[in-house]
N, C-alpha and C. Protein backbone atom coordinates (compact mmCIF):
# COMPACT_ATOMS: atom_id res chain seq x y z
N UNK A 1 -58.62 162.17 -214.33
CA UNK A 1 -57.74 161.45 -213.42
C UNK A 1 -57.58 160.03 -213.95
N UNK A 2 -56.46 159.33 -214.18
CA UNK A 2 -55.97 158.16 -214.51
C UNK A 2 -56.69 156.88 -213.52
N UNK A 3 -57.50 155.89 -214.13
CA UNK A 3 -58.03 155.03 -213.39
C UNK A 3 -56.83 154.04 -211.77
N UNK A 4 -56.02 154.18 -212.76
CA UNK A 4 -55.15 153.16 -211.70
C UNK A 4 -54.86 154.69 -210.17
N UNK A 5 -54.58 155.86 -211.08
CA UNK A 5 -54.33 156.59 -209.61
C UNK A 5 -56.09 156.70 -208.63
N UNK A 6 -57.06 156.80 -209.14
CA UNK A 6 -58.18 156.40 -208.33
C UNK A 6 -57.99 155.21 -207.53
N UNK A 7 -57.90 153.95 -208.34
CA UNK A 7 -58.05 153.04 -207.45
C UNK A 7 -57.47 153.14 -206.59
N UNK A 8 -56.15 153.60 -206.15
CA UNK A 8 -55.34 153.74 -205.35
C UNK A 8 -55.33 154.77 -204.67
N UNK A 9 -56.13 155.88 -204.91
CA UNK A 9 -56.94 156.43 -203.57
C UNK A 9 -57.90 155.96 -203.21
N UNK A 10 -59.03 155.21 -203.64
CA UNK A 10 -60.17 154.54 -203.16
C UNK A 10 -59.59 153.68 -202.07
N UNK A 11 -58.44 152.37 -202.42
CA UNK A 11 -58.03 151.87 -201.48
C UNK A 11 -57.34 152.34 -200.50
N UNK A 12 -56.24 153.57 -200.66
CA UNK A 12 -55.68 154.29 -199.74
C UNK A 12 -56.83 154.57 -198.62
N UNK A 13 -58.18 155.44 -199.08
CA UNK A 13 -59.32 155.67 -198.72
C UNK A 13 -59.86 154.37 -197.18
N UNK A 14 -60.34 153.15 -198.07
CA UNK A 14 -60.60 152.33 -197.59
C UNK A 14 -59.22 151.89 -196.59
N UNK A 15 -58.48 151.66 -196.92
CA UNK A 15 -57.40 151.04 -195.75
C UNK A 15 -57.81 152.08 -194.28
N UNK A 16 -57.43 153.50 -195.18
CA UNK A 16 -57.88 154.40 -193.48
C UNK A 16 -59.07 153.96 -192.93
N UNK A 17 -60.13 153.76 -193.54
CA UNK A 17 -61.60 153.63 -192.83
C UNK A 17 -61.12 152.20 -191.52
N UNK A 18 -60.77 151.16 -192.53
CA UNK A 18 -60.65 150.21 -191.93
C UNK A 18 -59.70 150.08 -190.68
N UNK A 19 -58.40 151.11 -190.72
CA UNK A 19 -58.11 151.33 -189.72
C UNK A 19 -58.64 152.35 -188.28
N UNK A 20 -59.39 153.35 -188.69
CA UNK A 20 -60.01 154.13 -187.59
C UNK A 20 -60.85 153.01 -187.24
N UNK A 21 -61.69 152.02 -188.20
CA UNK A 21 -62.82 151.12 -187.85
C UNK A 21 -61.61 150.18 -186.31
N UNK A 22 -61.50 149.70 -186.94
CA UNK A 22 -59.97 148.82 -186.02
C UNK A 22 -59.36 149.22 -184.47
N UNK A 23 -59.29 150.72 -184.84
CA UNK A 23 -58.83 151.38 -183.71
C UNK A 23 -59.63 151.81 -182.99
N UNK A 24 -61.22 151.53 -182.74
CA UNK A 24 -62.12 152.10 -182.39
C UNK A 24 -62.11 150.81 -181.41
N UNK A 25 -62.37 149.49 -181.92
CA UNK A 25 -62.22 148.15 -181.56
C UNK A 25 -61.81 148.43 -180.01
N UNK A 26 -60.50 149.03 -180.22
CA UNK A 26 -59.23 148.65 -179.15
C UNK A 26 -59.72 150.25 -177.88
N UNK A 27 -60.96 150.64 -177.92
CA UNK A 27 -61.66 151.80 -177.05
C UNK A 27 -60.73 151.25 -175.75
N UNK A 28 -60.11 152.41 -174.91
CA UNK A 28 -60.02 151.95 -173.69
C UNK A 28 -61.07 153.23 -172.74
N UNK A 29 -60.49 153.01 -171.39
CA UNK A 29 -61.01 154.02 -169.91
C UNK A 29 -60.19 154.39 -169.74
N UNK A 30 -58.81 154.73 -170.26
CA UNK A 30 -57.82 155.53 -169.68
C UNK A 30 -56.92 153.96 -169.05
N UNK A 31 -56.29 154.24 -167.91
CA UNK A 31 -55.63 153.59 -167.52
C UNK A 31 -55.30 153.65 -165.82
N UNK A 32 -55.27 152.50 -165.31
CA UNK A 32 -55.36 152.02 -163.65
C UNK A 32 -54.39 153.17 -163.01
N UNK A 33 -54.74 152.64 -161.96
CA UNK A 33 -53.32 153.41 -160.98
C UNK A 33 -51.55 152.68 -160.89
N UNK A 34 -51.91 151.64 -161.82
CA UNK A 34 -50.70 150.96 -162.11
C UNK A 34 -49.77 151.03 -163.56
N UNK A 35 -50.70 152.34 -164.45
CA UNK A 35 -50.64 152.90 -165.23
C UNK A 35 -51.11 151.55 -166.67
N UNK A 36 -51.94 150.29 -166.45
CA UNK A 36 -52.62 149.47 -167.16
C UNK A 36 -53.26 150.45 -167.90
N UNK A 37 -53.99 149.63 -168.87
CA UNK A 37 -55.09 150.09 -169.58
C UNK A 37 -56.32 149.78 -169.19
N UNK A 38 -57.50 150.35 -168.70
CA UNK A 38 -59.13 149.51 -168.26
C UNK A 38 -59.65 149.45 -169.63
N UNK A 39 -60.03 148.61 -170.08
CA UNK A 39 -60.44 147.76 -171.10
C UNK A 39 -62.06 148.62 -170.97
N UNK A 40 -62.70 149.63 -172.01
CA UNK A 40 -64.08 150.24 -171.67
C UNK A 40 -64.96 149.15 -171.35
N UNK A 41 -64.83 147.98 -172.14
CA UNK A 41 -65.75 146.52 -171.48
C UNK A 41 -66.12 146.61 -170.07
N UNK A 42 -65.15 147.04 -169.13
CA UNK A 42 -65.05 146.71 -167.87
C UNK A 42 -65.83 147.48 -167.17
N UNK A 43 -66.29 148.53 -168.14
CA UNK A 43 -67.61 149.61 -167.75
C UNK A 43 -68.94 149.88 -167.94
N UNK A 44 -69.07 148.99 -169.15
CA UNK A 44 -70.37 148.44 -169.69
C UNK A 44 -70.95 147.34 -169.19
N UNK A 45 -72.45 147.05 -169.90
CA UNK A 45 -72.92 145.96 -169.12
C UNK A 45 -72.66 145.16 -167.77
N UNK A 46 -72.33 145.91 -166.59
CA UNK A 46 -72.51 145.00 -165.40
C UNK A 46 -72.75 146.49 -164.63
N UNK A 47 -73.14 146.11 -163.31
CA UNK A 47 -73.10 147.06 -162.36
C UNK A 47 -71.46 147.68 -161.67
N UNK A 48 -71.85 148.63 -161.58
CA UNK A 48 -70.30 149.41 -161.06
C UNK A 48 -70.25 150.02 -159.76
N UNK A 49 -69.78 149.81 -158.99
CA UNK A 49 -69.88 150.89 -157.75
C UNK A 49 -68.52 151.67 -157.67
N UNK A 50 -68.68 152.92 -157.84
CA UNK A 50 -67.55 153.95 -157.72
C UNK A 50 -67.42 154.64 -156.97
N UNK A 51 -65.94 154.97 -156.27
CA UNK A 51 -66.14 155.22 -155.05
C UNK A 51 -64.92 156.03 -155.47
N UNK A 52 -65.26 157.92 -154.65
CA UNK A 52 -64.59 158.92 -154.55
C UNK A 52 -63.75 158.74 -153.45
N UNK A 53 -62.76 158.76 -153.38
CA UNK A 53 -61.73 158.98 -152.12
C UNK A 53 -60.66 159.86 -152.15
N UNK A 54 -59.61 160.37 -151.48
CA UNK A 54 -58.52 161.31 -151.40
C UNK A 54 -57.35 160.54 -149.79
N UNK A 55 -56.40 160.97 -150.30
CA UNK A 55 -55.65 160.39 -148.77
C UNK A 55 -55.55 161.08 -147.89
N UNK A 56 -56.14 162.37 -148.04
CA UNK A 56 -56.12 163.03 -146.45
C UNK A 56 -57.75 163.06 -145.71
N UNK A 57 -58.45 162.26 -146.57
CA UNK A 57 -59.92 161.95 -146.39
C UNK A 57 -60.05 161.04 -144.99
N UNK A 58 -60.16 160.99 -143.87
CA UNK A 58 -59.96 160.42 -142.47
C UNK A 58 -60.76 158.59 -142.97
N UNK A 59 -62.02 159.34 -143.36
CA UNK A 59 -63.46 158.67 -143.27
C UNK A 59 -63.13 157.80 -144.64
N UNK A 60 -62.39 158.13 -145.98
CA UNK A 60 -62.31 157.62 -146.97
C UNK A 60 -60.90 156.23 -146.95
N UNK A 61 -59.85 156.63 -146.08
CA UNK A 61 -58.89 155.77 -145.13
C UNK A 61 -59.39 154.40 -144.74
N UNK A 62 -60.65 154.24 -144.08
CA UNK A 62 -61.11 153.74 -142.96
C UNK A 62 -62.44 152.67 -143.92
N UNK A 63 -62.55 153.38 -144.75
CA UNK A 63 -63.70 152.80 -146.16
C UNK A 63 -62.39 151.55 -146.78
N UNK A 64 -61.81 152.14 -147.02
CA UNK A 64 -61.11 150.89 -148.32
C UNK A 64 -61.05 150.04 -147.89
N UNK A 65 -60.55 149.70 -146.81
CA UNK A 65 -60.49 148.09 -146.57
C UNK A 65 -61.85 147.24 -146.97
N UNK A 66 -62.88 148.09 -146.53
CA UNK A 66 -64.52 147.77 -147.04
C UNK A 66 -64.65 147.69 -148.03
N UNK A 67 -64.43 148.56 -149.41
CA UNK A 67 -63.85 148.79 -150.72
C UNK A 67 -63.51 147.47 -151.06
N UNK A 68 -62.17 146.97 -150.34
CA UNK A 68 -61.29 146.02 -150.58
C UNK A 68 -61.93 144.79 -151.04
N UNK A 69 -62.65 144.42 -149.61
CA UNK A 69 -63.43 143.33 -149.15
C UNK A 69 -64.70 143.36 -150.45
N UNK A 70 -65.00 144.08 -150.55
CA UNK A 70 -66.13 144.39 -151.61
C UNK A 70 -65.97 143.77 -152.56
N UNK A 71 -64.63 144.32 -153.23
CA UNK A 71 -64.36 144.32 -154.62
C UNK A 71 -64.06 142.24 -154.62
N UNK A 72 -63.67 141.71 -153.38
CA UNK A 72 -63.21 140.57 -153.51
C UNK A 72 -64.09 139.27 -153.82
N UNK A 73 -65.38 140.31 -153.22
CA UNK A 73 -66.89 139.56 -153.27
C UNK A 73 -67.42 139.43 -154.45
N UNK A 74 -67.25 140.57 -154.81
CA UNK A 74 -67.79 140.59 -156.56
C UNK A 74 -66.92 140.23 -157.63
N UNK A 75 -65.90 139.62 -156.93
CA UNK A 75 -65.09 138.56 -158.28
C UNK A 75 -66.10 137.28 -158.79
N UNK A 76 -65.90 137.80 -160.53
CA UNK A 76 -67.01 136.74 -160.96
C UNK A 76 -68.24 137.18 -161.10
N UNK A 77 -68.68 138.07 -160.76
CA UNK A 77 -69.93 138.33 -160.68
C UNK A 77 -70.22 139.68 -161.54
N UNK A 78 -70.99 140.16 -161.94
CA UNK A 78 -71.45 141.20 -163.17
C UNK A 78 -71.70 142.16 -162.40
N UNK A 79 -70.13 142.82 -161.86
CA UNK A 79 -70.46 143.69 -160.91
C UNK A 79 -69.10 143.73 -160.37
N UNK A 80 -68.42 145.37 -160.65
CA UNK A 80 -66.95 145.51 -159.76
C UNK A 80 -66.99 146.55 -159.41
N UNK A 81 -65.91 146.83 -158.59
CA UNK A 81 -65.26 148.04 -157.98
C UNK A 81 -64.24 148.80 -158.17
N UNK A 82 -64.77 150.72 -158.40
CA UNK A 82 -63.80 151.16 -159.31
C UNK A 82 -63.41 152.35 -158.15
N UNK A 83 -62.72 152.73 -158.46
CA UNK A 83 -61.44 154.37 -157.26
C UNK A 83 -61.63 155.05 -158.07
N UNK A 84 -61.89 156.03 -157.17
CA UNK A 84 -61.49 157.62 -158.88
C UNK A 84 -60.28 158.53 -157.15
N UNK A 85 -59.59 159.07 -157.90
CA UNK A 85 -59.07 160.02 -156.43
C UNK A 85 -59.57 160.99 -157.30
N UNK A 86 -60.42 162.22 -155.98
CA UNK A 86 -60.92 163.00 -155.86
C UNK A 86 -60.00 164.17 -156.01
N UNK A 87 -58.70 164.16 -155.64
CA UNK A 87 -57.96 164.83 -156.64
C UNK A 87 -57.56 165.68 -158.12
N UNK A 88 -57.71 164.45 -158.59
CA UNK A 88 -57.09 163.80 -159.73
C UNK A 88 -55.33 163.33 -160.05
N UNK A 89 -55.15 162.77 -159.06
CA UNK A 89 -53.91 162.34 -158.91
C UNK A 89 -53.34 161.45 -160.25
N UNK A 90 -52.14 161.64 -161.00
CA UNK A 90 -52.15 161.09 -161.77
C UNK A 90 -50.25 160.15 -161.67
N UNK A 91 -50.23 159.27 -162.76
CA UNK A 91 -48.95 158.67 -162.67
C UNK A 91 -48.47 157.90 -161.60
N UNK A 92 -47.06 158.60 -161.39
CA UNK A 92 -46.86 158.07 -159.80
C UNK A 92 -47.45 158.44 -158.66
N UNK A 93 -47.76 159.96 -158.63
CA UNK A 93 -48.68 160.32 -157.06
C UNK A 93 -49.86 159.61 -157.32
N UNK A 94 -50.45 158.94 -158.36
CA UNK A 94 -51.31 158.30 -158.07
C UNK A 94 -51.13 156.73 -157.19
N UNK A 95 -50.49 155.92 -158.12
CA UNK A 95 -49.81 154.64 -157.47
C UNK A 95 -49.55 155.00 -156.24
N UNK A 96 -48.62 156.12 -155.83
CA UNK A 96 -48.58 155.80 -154.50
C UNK A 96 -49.13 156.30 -153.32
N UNK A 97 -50.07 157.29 -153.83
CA UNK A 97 -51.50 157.55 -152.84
C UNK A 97 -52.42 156.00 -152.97
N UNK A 98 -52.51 155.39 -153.95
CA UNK A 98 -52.58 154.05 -154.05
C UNK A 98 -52.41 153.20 -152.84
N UNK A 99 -51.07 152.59 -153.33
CA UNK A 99 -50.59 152.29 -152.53
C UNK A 99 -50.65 152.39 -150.83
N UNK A 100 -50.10 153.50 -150.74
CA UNK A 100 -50.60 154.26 -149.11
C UNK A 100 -51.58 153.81 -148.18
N UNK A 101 -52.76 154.01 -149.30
CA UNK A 101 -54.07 153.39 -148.26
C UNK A 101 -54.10 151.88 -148.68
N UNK A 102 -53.35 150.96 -149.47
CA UNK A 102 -53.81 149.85 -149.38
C UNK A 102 -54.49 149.18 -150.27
N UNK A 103 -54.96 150.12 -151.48
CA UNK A 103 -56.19 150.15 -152.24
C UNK A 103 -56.05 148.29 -153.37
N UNK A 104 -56.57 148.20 -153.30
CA UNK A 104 -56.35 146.52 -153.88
C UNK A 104 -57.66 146.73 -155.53
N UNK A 105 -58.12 147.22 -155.38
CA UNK A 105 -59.58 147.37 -156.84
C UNK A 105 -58.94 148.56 -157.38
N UNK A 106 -59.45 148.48 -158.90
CA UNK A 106 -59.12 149.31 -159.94
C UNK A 106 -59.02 150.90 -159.54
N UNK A 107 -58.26 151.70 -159.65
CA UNK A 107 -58.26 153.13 -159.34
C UNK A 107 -57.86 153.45 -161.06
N UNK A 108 -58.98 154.42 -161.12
CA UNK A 108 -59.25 155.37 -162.80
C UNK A 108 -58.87 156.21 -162.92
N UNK A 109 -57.43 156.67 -163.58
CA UNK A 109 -56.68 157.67 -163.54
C UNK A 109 -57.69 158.60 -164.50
N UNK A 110 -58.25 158.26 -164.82
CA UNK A 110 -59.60 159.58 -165.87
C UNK A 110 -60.82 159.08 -165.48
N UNK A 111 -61.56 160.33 -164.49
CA UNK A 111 -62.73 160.51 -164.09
C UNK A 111 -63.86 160.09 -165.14
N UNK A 112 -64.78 158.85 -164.59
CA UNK A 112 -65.73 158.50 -165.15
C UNK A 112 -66.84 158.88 -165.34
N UNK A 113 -67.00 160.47 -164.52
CA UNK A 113 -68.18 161.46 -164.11
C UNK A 113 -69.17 161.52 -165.49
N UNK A 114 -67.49 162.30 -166.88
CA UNK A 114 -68.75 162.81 -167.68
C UNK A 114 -69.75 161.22 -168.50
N UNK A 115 -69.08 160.03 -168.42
CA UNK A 115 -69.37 158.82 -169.19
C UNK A 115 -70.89 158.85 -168.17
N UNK A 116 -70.71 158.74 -166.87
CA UNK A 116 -72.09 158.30 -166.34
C UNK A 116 -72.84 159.43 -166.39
N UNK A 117 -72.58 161.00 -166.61
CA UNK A 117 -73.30 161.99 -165.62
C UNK A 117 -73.07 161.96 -163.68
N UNK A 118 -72.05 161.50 -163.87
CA UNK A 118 -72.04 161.82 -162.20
C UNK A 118 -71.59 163.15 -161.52
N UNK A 119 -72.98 163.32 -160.84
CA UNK A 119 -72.28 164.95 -160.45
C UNK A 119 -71.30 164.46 -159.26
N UNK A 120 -70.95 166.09 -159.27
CA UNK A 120 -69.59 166.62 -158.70
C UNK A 120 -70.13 166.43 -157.24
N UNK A 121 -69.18 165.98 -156.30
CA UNK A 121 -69.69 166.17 -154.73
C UNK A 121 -68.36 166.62 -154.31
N UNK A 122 -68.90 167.52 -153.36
CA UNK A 122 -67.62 168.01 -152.22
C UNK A 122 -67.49 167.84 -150.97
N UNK A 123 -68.77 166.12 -150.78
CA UNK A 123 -68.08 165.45 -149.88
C UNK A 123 -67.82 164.10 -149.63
N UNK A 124 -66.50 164.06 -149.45
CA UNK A 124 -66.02 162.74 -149.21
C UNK A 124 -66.20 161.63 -148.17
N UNK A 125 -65.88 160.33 -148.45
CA UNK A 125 -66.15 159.88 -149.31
C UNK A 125 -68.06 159.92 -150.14
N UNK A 126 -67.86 159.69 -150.93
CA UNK A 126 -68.61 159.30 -152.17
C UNK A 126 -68.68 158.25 -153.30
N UNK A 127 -69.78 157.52 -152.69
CA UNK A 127 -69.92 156.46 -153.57
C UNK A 127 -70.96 156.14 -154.61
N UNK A 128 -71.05 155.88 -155.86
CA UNK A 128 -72.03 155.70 -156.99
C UNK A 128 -72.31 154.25 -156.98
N UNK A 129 -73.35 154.16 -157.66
CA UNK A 129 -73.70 152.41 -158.16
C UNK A 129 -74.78 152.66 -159.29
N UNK A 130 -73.97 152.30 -159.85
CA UNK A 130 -74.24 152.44 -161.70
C UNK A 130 -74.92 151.06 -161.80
N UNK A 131 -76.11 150.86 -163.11
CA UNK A 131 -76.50 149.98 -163.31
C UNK A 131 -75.75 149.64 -164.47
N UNK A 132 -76.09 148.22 -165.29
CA UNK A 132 -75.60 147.67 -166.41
C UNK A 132 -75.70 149.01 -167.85
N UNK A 133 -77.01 149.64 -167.73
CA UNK A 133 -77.21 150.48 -168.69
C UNK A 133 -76.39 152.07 -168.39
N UNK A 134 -75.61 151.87 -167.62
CA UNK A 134 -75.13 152.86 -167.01
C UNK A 134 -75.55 154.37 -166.47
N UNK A 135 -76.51 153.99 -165.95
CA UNK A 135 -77.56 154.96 -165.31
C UNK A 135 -77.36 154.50 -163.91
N UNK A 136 -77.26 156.08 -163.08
CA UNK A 136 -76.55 156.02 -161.67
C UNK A 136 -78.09 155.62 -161.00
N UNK A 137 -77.75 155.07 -160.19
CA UNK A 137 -79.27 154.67 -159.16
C UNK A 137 -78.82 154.70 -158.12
N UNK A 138 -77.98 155.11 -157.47
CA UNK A 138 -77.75 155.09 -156.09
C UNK A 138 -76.48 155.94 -155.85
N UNK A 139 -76.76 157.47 -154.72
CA UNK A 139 -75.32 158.39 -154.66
C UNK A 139 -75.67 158.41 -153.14
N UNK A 140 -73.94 157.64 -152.96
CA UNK A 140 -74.03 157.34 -151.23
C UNK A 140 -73.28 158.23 -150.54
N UNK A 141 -73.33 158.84 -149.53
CA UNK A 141 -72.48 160.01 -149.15
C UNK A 141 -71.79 159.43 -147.78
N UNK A 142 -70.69 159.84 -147.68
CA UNK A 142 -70.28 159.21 -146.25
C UNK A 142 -69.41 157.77 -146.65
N UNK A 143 -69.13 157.53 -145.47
CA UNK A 143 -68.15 155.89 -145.04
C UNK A 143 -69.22 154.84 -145.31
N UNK A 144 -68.84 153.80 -146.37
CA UNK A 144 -69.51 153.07 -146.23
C UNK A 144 -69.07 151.10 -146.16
N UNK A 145 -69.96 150.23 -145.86
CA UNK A 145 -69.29 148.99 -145.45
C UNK A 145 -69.54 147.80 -146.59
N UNK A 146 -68.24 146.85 -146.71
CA UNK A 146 -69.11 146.26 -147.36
C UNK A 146 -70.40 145.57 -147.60
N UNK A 147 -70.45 144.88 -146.51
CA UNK A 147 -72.19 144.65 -146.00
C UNK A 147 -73.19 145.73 -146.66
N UNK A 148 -72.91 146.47 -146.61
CA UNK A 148 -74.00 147.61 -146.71
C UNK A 148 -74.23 148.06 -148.22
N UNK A 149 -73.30 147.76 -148.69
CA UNK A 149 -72.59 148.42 -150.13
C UNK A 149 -73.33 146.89 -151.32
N UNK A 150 -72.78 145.20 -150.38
CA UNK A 150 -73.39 144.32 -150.92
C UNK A 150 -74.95 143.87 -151.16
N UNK A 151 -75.65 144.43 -149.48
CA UNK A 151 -76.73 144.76 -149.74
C UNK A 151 -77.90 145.75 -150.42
N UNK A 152 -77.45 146.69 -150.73
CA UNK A 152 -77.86 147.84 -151.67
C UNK A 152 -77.71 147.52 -152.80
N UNK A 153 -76.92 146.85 -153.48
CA UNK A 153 -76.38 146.59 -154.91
C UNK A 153 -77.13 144.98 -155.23
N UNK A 154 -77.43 144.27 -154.27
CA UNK A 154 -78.49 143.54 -154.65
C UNK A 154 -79.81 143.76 -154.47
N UNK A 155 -80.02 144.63 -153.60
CA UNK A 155 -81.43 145.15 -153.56
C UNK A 155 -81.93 146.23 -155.02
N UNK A 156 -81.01 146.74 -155.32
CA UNK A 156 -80.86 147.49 -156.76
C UNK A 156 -80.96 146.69 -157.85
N UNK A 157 -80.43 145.03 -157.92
CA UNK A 157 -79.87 144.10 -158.89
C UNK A 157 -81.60 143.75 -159.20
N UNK A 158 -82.22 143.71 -158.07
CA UNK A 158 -83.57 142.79 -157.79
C UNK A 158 -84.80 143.73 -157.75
N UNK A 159 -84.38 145.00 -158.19
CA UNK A 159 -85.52 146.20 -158.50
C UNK A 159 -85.83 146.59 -157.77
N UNK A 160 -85.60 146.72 -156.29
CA UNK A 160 -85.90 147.42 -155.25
C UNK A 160 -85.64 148.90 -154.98
C-alpha cells in the first residue's frame, strides 16, 4: 500500500475517532415536553426527585401544583424536579397533557427507569428521589406535598 494512501486512512481513521469522541461530548436525556433537549448533566451529580403521573390520575392532578412549588424551591440548589408520564406520551400529546395539568418542571419524554433501575409501579402517583450517585433511596407511593417531598430530600441530603 502506497504511504501517502495510509496516511490518509490513518487520518480519515483519526478524524472519525475524534468525531464519535465529540459527539459523545454533546450526550443528551432525550428531550422535555417542549420537545428541548435535557442536557444528561441535568441527571448526574445532584439529587433528583421523579415523579410518575398520567392525566386521568385524580391524585396525580392534585400533586403538581406541589410538584410545581417544589421544583421552585430547588432552584439553585443541587437538586430538581423531573415528570415522566406514565403513559408514555410523546410530542404533542405530551405538551399538551403538559400543559393541561399545569405542569411548570421538566417532563422526560424518555423514561429514566432503565438509567436509575427504577422499577415499574402500577400505582399512581409515584415518586423517586435519586441521590447524586444515582442510586434510588426513596420510592414514594401516593399524593405527595411539597413540604413533605422538601423534608425527606433533606433528611436523605443529611444521611438520615
Amino acid at each position: 500500500m502506497d504511504v501517502r494512501l495510509q496516511r490518509a486512512i490513518g487520518k480519515l481513521i483519526m478524524g472519525l475517532i475524534a468525531g464519535l469522541l465529540l459527539a459523545g461530548c454533546a450526550e443528551d436525556a432525550g428531550v422535555d415536553q417542549h420537545g428541548r433537549k435535557v442536557a444528561v448533566e441535568r441527571l448526574e451529580d445532584q439529587w433528583l426527585v421523579i415523579n410518575y403521573w398520567a392525566e386521568w390520575c385524580g391524585p396525580c392532578r392534585t400533586e403538581i401544583p406541589q410538584l410545581n412549588q417544589l421544583a421552585e424551591q430547588l432552584k439553585n440548589q443541587s437538586a430538581e424536579v423531573f415528570g415522566v408520564n406514565f403513559d408514555a406520551l410523546q410530542d404533542d400529546e405530551l405538551a399538551k397533557s403538559s400543559e393541561a395539568l399545569g405542569i411548570r418542571f421538566t417532563v422526560l419524554a424518555e423514561d429514566p427507569a432503565p438509567r436509575f433501575n427504577l422499577p415499574r409501579s402500577e400505582v399512581l402517583p409515584v415518586t423517586y428521589i435519586v441521590d447524586p450517585q444515582g442510586k434510588v433511596r426513596e420510592r414514594l407511593l401516593g399524593e405527595q406535598s411539597a413540604a413533605g417531598l422538601s423534608k425527606r430530600l433533606a433528611e436523605l441530603q443529611a444521611g438520615k
